[in-house]
N, C-alpha and C. Protein backbone atom coordinates (compact mmCIF):
# COMPACT_ATOMS: atom_id res chain seq x y z
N UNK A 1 -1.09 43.90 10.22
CA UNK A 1 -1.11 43.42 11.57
C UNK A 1 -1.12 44.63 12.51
N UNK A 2 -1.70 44.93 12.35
CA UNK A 2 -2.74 46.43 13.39
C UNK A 2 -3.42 46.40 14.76
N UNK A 3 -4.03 45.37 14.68
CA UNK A 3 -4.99 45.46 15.81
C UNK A 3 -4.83 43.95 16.66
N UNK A 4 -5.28 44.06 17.74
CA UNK A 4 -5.31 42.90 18.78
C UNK A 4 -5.90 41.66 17.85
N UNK A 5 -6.95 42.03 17.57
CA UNK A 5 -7.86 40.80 16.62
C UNK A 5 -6.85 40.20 15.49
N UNK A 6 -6.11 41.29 14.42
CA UNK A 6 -5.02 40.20 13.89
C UNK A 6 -4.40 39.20 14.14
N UNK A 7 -3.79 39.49 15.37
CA UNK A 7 -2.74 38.75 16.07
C UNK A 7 -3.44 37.43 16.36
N UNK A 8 -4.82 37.66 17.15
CA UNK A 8 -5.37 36.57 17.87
C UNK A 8 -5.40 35.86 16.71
N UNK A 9 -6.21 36.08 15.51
CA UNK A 9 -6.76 34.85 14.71
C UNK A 9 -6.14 34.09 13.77
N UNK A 10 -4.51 35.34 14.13
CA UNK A 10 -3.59 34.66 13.05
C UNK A 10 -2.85 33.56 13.75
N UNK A 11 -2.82 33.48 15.35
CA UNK A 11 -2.74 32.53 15.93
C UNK A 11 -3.67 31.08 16.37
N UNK A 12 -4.83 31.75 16.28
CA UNK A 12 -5.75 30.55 15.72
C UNK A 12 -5.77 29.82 15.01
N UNK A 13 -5.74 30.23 13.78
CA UNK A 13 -5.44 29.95 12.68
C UNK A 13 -4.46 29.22 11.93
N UNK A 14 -2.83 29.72 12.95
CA UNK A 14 -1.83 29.38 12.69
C UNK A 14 -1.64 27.89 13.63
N UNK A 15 -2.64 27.22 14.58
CA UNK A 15 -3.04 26.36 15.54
C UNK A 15 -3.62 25.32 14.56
N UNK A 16 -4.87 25.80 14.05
CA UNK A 16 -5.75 25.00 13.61
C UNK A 16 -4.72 24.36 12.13
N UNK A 17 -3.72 25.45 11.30
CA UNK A 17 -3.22 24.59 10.64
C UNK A 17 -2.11 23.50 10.88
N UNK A 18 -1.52 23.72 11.84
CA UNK A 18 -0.78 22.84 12.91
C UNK A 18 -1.40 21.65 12.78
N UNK A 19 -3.00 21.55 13.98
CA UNK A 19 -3.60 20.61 14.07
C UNK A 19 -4.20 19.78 12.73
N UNK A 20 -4.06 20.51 11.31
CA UNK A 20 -4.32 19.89 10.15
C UNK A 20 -3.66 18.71 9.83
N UNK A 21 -2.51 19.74 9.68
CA UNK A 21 -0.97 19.16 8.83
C UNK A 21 -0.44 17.88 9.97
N UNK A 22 -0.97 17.85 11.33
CA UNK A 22 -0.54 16.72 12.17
C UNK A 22 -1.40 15.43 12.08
N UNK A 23 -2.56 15.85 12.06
CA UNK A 23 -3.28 15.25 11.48
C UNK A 23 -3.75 14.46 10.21
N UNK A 24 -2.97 14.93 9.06
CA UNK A 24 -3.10 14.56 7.78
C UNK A 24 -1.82 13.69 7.40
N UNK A 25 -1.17 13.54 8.56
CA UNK A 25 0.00 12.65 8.51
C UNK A 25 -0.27 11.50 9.39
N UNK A 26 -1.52 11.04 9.78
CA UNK A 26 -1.70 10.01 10.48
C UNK A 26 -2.14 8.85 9.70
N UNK A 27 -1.94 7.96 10.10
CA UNK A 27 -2.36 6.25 9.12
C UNK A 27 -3.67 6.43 8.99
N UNK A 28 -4.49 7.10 10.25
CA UNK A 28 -6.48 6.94 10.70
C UNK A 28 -6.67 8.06 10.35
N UNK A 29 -7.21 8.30 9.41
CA UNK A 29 -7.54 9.58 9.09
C UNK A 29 -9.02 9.98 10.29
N UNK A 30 -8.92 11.00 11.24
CA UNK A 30 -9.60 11.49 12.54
C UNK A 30 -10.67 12.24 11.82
N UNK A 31 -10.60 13.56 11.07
CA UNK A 31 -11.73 14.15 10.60
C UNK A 31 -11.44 14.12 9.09
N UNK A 32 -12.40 15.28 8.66
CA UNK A 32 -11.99 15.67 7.00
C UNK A 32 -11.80 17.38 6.58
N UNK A 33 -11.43 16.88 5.88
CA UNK A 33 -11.03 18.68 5.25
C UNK A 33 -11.81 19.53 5.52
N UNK A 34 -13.36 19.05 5.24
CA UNK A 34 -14.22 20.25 5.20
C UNK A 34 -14.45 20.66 6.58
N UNK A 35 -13.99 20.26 7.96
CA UNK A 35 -14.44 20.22 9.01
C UNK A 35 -13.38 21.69 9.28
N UNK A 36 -12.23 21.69 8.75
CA UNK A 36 -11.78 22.56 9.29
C UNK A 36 -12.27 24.20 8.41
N UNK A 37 -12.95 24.38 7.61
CA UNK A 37 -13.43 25.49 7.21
C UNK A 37 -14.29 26.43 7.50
N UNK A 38 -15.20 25.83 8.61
CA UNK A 38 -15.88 26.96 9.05
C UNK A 38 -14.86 27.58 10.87
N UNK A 39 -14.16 27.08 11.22
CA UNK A 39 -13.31 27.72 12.31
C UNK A 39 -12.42 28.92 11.15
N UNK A 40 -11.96 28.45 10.26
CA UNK A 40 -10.94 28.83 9.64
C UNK A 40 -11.50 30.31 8.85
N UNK A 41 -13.29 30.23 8.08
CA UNK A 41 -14.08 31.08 7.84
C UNK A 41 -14.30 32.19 9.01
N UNK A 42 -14.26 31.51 10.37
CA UNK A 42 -14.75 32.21 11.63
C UNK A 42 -13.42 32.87 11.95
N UNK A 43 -12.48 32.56 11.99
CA UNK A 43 -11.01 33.57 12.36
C UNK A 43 -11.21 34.66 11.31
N UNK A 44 -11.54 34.36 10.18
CA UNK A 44 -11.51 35.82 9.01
C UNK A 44 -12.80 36.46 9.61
N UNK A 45 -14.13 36.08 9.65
CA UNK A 45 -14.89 36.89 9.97
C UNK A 45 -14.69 37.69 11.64
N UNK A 46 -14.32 36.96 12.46
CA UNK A 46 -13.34 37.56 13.96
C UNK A 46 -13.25 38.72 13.43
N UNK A 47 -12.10 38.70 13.11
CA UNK A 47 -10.94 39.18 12.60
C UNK A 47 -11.48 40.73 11.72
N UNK A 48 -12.35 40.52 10.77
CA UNK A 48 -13.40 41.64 9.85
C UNK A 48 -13.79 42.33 10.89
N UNK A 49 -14.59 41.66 11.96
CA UNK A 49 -15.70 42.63 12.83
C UNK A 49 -14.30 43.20 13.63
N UNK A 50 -13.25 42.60 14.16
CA UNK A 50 -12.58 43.52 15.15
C UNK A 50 -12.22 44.24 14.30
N UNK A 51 -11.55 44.14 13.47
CA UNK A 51 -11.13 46.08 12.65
C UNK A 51 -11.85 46.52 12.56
N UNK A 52 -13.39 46.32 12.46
CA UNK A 52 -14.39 47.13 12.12
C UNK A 52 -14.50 48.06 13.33
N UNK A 53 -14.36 47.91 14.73
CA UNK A 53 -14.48 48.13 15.58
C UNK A 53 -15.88 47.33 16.55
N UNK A 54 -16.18 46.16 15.61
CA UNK A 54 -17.63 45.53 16.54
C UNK A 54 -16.87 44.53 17.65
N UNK A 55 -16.42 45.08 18.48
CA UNK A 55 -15.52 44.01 19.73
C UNK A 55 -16.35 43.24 20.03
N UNK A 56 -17.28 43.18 20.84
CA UNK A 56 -18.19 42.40 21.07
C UNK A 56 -18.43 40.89 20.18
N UNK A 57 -18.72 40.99 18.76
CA UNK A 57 -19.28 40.51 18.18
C UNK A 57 -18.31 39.70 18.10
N UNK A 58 -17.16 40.11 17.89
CA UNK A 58 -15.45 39.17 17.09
C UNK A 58 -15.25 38.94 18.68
N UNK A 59 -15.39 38.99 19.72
CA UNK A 59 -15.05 38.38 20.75
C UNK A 59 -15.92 36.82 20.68
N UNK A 60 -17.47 37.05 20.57
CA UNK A 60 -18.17 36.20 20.23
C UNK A 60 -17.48 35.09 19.28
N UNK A 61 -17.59 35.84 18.25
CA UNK A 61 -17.15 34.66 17.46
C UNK A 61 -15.70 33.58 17.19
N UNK A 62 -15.18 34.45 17.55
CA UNK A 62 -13.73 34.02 18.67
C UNK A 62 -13.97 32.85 19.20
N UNK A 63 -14.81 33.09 20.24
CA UNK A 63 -15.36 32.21 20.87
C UNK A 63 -15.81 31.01 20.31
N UNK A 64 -16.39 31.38 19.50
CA UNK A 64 -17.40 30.10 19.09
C UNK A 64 -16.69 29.51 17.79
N UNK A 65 -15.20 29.97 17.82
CA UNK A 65 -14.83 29.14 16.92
C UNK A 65 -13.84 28.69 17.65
N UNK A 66 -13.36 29.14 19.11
CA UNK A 66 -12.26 28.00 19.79
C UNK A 66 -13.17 27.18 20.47
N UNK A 67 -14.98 26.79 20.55
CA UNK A 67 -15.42 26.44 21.43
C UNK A 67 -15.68 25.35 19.97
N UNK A 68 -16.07 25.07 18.88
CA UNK A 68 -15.92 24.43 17.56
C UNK A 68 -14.33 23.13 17.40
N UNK A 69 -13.70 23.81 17.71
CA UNK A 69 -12.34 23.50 17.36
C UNK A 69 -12.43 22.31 18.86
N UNK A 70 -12.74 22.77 20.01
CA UNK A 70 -12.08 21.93 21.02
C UNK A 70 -12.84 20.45 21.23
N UNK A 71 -14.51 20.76 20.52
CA UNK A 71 -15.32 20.18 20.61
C UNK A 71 -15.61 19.40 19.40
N UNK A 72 -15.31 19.76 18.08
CA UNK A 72 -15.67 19.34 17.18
C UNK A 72 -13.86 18.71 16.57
N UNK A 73 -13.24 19.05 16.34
CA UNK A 73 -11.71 18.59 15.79
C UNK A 73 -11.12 18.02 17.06
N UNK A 74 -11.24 18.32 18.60
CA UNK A 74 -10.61 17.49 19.41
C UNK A 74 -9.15 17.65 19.57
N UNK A 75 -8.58 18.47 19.98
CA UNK A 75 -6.98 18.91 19.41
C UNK A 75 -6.59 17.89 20.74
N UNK A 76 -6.95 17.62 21.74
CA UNK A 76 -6.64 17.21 22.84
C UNK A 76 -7.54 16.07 23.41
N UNK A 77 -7.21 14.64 22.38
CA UNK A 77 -8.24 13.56 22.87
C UNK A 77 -8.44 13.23 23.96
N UNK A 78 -9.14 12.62 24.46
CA UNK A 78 -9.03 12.12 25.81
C UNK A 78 -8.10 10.39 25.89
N UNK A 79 -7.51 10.19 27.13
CA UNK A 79 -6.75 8.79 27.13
C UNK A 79 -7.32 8.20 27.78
N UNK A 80 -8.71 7.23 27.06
CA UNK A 80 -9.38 6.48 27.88
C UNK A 80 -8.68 5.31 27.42
């Protein structure tokens, strides 16, 4: 735990399994297992390019795996 990028994706990460394990305790099952593996793939690869020093790129993908997560798993349904 070295660099800024650790921290972030181990908190991502440490989110998205939150949102699993809350989820996998519901009567309706909402998504499936495999849905959460490519966010979960995308925090490790983050995570690779920022030690590497490619900021840019792990900012990107950062991105596009909290923009996955909010859109695709829904951590925060809507109360229609």
């Amino acid at each position: 735990m070295q660099t800024v990028y650790d921290w972030i994706t181990i908190a991502v990460f440490a989110g998205l399994i939150v949102l699993f394990l809350q989820r996998s305790t519901a009567d309706v099952a909402t998504d499936r297992l495999w849905q959460y593996l490519p966010p979960a793939c995308g925090c490790a690869f983050a995570n690779w390019l920022g030690n590497k020093g490619e900021e840019l790129p792990a900012i990107a993908v950062l991105m596009l795996v909290l923009v996955y997560i909010f859109y695709v798993l829904k951590p925060f349904p809507s109360k229609r």
